[in-house]
Protein backbone atom coordinates (compact mmCIF):
# COMPACT_ATOMS: atom_id res chain seq x y z
CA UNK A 1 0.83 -89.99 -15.43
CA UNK A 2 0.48 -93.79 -14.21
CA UNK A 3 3.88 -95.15 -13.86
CA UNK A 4 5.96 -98.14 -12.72
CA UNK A 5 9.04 -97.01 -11.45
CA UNK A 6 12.01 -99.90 -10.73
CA UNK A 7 14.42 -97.80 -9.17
CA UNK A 8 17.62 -98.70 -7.02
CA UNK A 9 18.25 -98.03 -3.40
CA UNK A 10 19.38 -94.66 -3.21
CA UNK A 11 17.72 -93.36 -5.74
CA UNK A 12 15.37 -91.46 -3.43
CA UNK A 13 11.55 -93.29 -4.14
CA UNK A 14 10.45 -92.16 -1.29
CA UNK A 15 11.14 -88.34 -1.52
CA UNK A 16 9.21 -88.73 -5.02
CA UNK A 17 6.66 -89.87 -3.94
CA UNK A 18 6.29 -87.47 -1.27
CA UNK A 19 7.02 -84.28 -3.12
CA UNK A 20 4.43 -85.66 -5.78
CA UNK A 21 1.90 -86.46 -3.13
CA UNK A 22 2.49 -83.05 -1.72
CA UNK A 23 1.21 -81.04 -4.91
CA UNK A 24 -2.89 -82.44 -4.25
CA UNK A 25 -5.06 -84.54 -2.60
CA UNK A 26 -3.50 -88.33 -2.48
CA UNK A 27 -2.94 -91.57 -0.71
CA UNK A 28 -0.45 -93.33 -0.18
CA UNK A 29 0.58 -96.93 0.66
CA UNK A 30 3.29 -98.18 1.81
CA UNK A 31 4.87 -101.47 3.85
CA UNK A 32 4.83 -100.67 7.65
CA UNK A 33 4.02 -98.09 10.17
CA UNK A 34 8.01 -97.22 10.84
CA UNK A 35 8.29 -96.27 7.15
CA UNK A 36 4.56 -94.34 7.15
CA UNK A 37 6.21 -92.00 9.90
CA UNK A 38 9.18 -91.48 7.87
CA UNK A 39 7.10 -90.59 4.57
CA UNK A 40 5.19 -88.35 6.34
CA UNK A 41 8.23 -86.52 7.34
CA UNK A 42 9.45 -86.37 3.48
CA UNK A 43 5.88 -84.39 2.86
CA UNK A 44 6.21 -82.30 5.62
CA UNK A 45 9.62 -81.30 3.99
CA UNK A 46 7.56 -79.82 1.03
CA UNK A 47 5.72 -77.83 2.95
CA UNK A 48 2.59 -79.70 3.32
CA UNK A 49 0.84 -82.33 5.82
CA UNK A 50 -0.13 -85.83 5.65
CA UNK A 51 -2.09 -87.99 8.21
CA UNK A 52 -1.21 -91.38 9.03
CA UNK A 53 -4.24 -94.75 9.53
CA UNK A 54 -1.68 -97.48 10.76
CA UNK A 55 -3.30 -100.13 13.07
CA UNK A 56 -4.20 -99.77 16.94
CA UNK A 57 -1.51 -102.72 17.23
CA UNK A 58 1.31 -100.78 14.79
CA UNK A 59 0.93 -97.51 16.60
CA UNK A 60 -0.23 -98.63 20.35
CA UNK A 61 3.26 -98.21 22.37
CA UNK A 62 1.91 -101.62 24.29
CA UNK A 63 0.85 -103.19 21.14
CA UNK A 64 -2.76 -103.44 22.10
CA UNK A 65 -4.91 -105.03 19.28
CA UNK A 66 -8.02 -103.38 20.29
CA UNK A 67 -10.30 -101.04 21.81
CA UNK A 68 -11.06 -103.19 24.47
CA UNK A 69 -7.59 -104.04 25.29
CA UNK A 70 -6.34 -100.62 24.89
CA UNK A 71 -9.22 -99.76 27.68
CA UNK A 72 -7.99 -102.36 30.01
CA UNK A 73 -4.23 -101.36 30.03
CA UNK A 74 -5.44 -98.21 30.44
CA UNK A 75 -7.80 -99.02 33.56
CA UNK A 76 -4.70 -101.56 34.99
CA UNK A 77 -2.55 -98.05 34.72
CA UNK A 78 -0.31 -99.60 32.03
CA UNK A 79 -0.97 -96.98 30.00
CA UNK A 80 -0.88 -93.52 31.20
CA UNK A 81 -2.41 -91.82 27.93
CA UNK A 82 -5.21 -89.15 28.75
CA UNK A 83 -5.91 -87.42 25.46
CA UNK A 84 -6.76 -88.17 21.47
CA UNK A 85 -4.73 -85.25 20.39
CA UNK A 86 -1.29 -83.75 20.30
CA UNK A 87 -0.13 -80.28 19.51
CA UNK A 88 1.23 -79.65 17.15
CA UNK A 89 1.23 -83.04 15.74
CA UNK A 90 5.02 -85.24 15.60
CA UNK A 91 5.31 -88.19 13.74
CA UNK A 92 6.89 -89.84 16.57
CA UNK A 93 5.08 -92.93 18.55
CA UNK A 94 7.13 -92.32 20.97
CA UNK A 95 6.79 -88.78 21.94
CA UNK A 96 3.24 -88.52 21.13
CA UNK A 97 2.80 -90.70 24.24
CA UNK A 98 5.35 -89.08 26.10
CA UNK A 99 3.10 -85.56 25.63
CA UNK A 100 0.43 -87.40 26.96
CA UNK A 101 -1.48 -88.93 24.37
CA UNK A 102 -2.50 -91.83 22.70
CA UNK A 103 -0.38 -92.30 19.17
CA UNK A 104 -3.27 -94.22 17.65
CA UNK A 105 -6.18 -91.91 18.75
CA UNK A 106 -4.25 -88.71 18.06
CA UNK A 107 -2.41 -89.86 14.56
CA UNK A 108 -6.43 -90.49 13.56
CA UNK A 109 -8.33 -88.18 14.73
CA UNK A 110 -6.02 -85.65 12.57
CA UNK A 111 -5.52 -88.64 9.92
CA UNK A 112 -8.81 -87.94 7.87
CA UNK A 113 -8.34 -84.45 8.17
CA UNK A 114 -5.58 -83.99 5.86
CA UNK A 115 -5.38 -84.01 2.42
CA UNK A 116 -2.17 -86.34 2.00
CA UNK A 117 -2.94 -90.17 4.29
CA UNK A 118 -0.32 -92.63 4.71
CA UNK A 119 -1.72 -96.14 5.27
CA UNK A 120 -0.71 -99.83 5.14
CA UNK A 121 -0.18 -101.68 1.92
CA UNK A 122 -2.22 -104.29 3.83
CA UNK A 123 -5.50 -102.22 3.52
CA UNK A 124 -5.42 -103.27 -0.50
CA UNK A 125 -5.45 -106.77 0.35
CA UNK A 126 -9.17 -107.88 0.90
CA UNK A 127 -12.45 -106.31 -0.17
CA UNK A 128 -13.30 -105.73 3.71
CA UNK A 129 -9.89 -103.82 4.11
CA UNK A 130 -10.80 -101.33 1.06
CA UNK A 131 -14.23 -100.75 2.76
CA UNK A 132 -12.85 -99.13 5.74
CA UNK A 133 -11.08 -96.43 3.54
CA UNK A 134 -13.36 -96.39 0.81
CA UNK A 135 -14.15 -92.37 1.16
CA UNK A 136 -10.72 -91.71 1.20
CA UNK A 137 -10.93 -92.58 -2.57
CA UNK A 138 -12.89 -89.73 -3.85
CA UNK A 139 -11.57 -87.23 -5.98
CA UNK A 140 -8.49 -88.28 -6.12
CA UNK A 141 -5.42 -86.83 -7.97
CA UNK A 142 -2.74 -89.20 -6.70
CA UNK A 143 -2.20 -92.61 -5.58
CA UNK A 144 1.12 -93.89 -4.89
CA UNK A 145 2.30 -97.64 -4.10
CA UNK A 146 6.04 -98.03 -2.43
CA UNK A 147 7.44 -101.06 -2.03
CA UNK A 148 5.09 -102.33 -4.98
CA UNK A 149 6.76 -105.78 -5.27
CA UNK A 150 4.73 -106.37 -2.29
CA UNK A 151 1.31 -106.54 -4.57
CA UNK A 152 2.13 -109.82 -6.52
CA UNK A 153 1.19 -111.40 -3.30
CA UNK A 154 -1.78 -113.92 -2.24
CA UNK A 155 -4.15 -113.49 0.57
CA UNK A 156 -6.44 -115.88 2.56
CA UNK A 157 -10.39 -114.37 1.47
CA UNK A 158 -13.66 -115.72 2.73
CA UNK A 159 -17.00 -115.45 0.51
CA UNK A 160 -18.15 -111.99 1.68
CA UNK A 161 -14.60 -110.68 0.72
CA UNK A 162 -14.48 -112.08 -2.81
CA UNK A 163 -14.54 -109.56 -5.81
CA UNK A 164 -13.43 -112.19 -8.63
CA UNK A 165 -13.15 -115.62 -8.93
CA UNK A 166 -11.39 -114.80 -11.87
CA UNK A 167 -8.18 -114.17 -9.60
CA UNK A 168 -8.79 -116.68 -7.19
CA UNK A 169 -8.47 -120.12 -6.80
CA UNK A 170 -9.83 -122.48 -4.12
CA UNK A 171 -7.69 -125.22 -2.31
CA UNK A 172 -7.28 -127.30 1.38
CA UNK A 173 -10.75 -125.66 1.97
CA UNK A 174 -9.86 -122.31 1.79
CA UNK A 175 -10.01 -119.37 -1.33
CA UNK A 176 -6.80 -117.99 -1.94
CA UNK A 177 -6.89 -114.68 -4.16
CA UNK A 178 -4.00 -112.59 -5.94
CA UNK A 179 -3.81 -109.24 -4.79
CA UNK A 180 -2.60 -107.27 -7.87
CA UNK A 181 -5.82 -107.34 -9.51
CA UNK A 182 -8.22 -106.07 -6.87
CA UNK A 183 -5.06 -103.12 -6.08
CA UNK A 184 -5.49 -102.61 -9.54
CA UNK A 185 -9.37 -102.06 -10.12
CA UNK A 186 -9.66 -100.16 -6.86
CA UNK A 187 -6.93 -97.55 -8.61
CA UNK A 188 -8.06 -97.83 -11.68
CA UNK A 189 -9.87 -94.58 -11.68
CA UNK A 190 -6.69 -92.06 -10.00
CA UNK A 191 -5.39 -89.65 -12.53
CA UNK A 192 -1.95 -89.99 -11.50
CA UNK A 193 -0.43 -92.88 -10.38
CA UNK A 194 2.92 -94.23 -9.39
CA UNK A 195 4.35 -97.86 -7.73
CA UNK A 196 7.72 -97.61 -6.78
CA UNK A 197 10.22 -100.77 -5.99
CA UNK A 198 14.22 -101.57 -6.13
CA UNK A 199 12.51 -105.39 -7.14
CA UNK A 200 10.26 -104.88 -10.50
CA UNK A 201 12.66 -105.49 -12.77
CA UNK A 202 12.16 -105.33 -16.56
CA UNK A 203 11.34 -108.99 -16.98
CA UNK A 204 9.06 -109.05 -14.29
CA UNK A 205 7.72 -105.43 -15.01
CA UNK A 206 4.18 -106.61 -17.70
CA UNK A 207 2.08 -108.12 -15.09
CA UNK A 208 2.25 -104.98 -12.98
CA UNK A 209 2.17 -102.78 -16.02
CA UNK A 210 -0.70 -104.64 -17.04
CA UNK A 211 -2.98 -104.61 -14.06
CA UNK A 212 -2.10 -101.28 -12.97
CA UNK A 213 -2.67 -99.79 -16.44
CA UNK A 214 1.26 -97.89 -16.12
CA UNK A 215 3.91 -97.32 -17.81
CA UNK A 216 7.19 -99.06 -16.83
CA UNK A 217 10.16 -96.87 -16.31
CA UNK A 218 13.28 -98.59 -14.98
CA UNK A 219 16.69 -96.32 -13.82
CA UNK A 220 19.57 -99.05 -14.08
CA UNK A 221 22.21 -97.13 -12.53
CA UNK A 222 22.76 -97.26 -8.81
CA UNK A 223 23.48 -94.34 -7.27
CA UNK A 224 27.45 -93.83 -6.43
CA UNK A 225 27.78 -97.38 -7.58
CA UNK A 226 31.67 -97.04 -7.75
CA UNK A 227 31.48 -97.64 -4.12
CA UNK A 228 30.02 -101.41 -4.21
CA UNK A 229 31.93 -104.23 -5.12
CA UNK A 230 30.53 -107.39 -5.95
CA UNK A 231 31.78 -110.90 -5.48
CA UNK A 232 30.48 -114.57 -6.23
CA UNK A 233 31.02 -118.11 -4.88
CA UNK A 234 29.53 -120.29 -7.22
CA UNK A 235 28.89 -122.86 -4.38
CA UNK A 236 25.58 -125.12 -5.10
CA UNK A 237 23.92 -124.12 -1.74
CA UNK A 238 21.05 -127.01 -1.88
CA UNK A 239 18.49 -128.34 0.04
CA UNK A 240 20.72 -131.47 0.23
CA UNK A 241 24.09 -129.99 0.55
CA UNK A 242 23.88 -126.70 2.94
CA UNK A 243 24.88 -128.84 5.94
CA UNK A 244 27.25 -130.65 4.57
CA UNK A 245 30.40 -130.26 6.91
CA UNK A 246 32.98 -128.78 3.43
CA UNK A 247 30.08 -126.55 2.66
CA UNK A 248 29.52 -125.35 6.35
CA UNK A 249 33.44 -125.02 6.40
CA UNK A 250 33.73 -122.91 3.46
CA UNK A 251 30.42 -120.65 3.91
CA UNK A 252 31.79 -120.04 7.84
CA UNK A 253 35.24 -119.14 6.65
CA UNK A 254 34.18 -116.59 4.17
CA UNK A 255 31.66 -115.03 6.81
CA UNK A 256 34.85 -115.05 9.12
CA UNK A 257 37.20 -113.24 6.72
CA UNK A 258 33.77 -110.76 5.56
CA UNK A 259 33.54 -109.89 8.98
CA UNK A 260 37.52 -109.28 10.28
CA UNK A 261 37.81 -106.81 7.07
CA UNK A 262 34.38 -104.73 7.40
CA UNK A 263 33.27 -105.42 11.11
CA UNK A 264 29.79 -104.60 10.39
CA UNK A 265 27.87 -107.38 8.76
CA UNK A 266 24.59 -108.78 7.35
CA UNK A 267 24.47 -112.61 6.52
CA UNK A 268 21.18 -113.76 4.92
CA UNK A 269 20.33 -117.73 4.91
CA UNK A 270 17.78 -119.37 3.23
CA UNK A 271 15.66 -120.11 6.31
CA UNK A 272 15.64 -119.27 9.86
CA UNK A 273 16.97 -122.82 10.78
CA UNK A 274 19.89 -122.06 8.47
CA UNK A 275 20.36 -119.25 10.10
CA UNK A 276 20.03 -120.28 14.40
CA UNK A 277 22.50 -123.16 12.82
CA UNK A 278 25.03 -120.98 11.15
CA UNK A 279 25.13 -118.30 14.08
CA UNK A 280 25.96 -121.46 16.52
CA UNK A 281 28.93 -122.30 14.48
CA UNK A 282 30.32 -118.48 14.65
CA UNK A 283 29.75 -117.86 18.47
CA UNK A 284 33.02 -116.77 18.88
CA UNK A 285 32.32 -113.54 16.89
CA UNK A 286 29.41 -111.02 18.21
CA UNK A 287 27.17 -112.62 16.48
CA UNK A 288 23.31 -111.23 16.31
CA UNK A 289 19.60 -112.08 14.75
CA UNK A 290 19.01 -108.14 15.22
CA UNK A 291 20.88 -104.91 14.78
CA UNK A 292 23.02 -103.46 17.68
CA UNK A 293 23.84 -99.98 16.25
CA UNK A 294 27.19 -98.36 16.30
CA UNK A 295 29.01 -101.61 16.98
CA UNK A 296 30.86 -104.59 15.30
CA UNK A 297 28.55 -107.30 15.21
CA UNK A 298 27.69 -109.83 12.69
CA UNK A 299 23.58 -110.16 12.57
CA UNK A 300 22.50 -113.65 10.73
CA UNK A 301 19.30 -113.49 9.58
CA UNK A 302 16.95 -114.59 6.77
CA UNK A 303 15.74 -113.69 3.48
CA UNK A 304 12.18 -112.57 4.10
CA UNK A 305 12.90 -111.70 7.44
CA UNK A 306 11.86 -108.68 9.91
CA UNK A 307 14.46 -107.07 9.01
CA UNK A 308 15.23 -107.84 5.39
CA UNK A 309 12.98 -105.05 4.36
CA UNK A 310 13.00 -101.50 4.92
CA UNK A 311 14.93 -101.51 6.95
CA UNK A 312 18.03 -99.43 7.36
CA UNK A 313 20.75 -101.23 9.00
CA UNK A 314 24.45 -99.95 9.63
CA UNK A 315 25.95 -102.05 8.10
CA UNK A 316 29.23 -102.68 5.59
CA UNK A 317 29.25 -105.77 3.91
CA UNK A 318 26.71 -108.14 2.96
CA UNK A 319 26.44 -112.00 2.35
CA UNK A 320 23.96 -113.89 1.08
CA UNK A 321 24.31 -117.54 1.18
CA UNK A 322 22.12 -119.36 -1.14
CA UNK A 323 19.41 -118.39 -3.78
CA UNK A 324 16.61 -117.56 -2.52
CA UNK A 325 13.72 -119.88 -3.99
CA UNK A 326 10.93 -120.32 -1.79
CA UNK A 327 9.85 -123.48 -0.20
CA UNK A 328 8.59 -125.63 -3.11
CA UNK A 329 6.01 -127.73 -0.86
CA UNK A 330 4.16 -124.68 0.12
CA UNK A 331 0.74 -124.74 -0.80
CA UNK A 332 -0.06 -121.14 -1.41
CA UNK A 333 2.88 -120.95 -3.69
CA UNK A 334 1.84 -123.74 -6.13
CA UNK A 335 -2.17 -122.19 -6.14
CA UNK A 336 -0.19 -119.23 -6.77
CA UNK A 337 1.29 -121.06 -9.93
CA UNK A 338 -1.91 -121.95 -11.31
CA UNK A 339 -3.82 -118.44 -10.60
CA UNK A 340 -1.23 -116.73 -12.93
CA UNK A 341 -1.61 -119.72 -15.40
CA UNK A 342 -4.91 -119.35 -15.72
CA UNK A 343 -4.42 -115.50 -16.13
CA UNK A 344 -1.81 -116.16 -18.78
CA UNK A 345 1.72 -115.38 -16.75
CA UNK A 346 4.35 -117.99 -16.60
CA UNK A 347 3.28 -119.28 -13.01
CA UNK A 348 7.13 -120.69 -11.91
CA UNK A 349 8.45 -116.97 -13.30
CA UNK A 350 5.96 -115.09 -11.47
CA UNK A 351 5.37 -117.18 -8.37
CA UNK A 352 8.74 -118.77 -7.83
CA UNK A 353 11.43 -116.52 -9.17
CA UNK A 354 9.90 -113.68 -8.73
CA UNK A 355 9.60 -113.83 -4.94
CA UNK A 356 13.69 -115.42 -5.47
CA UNK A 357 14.76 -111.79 -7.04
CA UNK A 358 13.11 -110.00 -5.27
CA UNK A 359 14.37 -111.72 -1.52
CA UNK A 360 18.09 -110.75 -3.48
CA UNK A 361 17.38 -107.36 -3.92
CA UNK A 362 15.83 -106.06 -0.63
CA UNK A 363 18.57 -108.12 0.74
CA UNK A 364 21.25 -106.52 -0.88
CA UNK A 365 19.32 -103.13 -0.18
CA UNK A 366 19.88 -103.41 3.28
CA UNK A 367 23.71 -103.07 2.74
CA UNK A 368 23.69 -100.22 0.43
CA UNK A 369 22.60 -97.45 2.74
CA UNK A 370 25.02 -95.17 3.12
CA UNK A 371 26.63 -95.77 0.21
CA UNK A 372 27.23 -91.84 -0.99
CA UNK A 373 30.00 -91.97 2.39
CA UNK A 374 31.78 -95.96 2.25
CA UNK A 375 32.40 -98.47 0.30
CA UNK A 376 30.60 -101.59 0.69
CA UNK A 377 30.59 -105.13 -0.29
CA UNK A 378 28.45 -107.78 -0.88
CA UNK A 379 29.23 -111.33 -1.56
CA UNK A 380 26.74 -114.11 -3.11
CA UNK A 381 27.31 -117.24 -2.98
CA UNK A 382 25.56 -119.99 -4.57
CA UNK A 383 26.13 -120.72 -8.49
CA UNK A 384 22.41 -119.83 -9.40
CA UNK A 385 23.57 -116.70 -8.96
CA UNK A 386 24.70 -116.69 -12.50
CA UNK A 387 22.17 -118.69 -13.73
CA UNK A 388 19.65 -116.00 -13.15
CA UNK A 389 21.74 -112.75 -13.33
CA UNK A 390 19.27 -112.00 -16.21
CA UNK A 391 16.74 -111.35 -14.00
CA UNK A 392 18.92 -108.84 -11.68
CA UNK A 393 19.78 -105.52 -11.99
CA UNK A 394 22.63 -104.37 -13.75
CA UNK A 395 24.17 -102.94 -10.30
CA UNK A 396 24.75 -106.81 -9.39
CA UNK A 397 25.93 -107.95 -12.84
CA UNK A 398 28.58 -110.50 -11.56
């Protein structure tokens, strides 16, 4: 079994995985350290236990980047941690400190013990990364990939770290190389394999099918669906109109009126200039860049954001102002473009709308928590929109 599962929020990814992970020896990768814990959790629900190799930085309760400086704020008395182990074992940062020990030291010293390890996505990314987990690779029966969308990405490499110039490309003096190959040779061996994500949809779906030698299986229907109503603004939200003071007007009035009916809500902008300007123009709600719990509050944020990503947010109502396409001068997105030209992929589909869609859908996905208990509403509002509800899941058909 070697699948690639598009599946929306709700749907429950992450207990699959876990239940399948749970059955044999198997990795898996996923985005950050605050959703390792929680996947770690799901296994332990199934009666089995999985270690977790996050970063000293990710798991330090000081955020210290090394051993050196974990030493130090432990000499200065910042840190109060005397021991490498905890029992029995939480996967809680916060209380494994509180009993006394380090998170980082104790969460590996038990890590390569286990059968089941949770790490980073980030350790797929470079040749160097995959060296330092290299053993973890033998005999295999399961790999799993969540938030898989995250693969199509480019990384920074130098010489040493190269594996193909085939999937690389160099430019400004540096070698940039797509990630989805190397993910995909390292894996290529795992009986069983399975990379999960709300964003691969179906027209996106044959690079990763391809490279990950899976089978795409999509589930289009959103899990109590009948609670989420969608509506549009087919505003053109451009570069040169955004801040123009009608546009302003109508965007702020429609966050005004989102916000007096749901009280809890999520406005995404296309940048985080957009979105300091917007928030100064609504100052007379509680406005937010972060979440404040249990309280009516309107957070502003970004697409691509902190918090635009697993992330689970109490929230009501969503807007998202603007399609998402990523900053056209960037230079790692056009040597993007031409690495999947030269490997035979539309670069502008894979490079530029791809990243678009998929900044919708984890966008929306923060709203749709919950969504078994409320109703909730999202509203989108730029006219592209409906130029590219092709490429969008049926769930936000318009």
């Amino acid at each position: 079994m070697r699948l690639v599962l598009n599946a929306p929020p709700g749907f429950g990814k992450s207990r699959l995985i876990a239940r399948l992970a749970a059955a044999g020896r198997s990795l898996i990768f996923v985005r950050s350290h605050l959703e390792g814990l929680q996947m770690a959790k799901y296994v332990a629900e199934h009666g089995a236990s999985a270690g977790l190799l996050f970063g000293r930085k990710a798991l330090c309760p000081f955020g210290a980047e090394s051993g050196a400086k974990c030493l130090e704020l432990r000499e200065l008395g910042v840190c109060k941690a005397r021991s490498k182990k905890v029992w029995p074992l939480v996967f809680d940062i916060g209380e494994i400190y509180k009993r006394g020990a380090c998170p980082y030291e104790a969460l590996h010293a038990s890590g390569r013990e286990k059968d089941i390890v949770v790490l980073p996505l980030a350790y797929l990314s470079k040749v160097s990364n995959i060296s330092a987990v290299a053993d973890l690779f033998e005999d295999l029966d399961f790999v799993a990939l969540d938030e898989a969308h995250n693969l199509l990405s480019t990384v920074e490499v130098q010489d040493g770290e190269l594996y193909s110039r085939k999937y690389c490309i160099e430019g400004g003096g540096v070698l940039i190389c797509l990630i989805l190959p190397l993910v995909g040779e390292v894996v290529s061996r795992v009986r069983s394999l399975i990379a999960a994500s709300a964003s691969i949809t179906r027209p996106f779906s044959d690079i990763f099918s391809s490279f990950l030698d899976a089978q795409y299986v999509e589930v289009n229907r959103l899990p109590w669906g009948e609670n989420l109503e969608i509506d549009f603004i087919p505003l053109q939200v451009r570069y040169h109109t955004r801040l123009r003071g009608e546009y302003v007007s109508r965007i702020v009035e429609r966050v005004r009126t989102v916000y007096n009916y749901y009280r809890k809500v999520i406005v995404f902008m296309p940048n985080r200039e957009l979105a300091e300007y917007y928030s100064a123009k609504v100052q007379d709600l509680p406005v937010s860049d972060k979440p404040l719990g249990d309280i009516d509050h309107v957070i502003i944020t970004y697409y691509g954001s902190p918090i635009s990503e697993g992330i689970n947010l109490n929230v009501r109502a969503g807007v998202l102002v603007g399609f998402p396409i990523p900053n056209i001068k960037s230079r790692d997105l056009w040597l993007k473009v031409k690495i999947l030209k030269r490997l035979g992929y539309g670069g502008y589909k894979y490079a530029v709308l791809f990243t678009a869609i998929s900044h919708v859908i984890q966008a929306v996905g923060r709203v749709l928590r919950g969504l078994k208990t409320e109703r909730k509403y999202i509203l989108l509002i730029d006219d592209r929109f409906a130029v590219y509800r092709h490429l969008l899941p049926p769930y936000l058909a318009l």
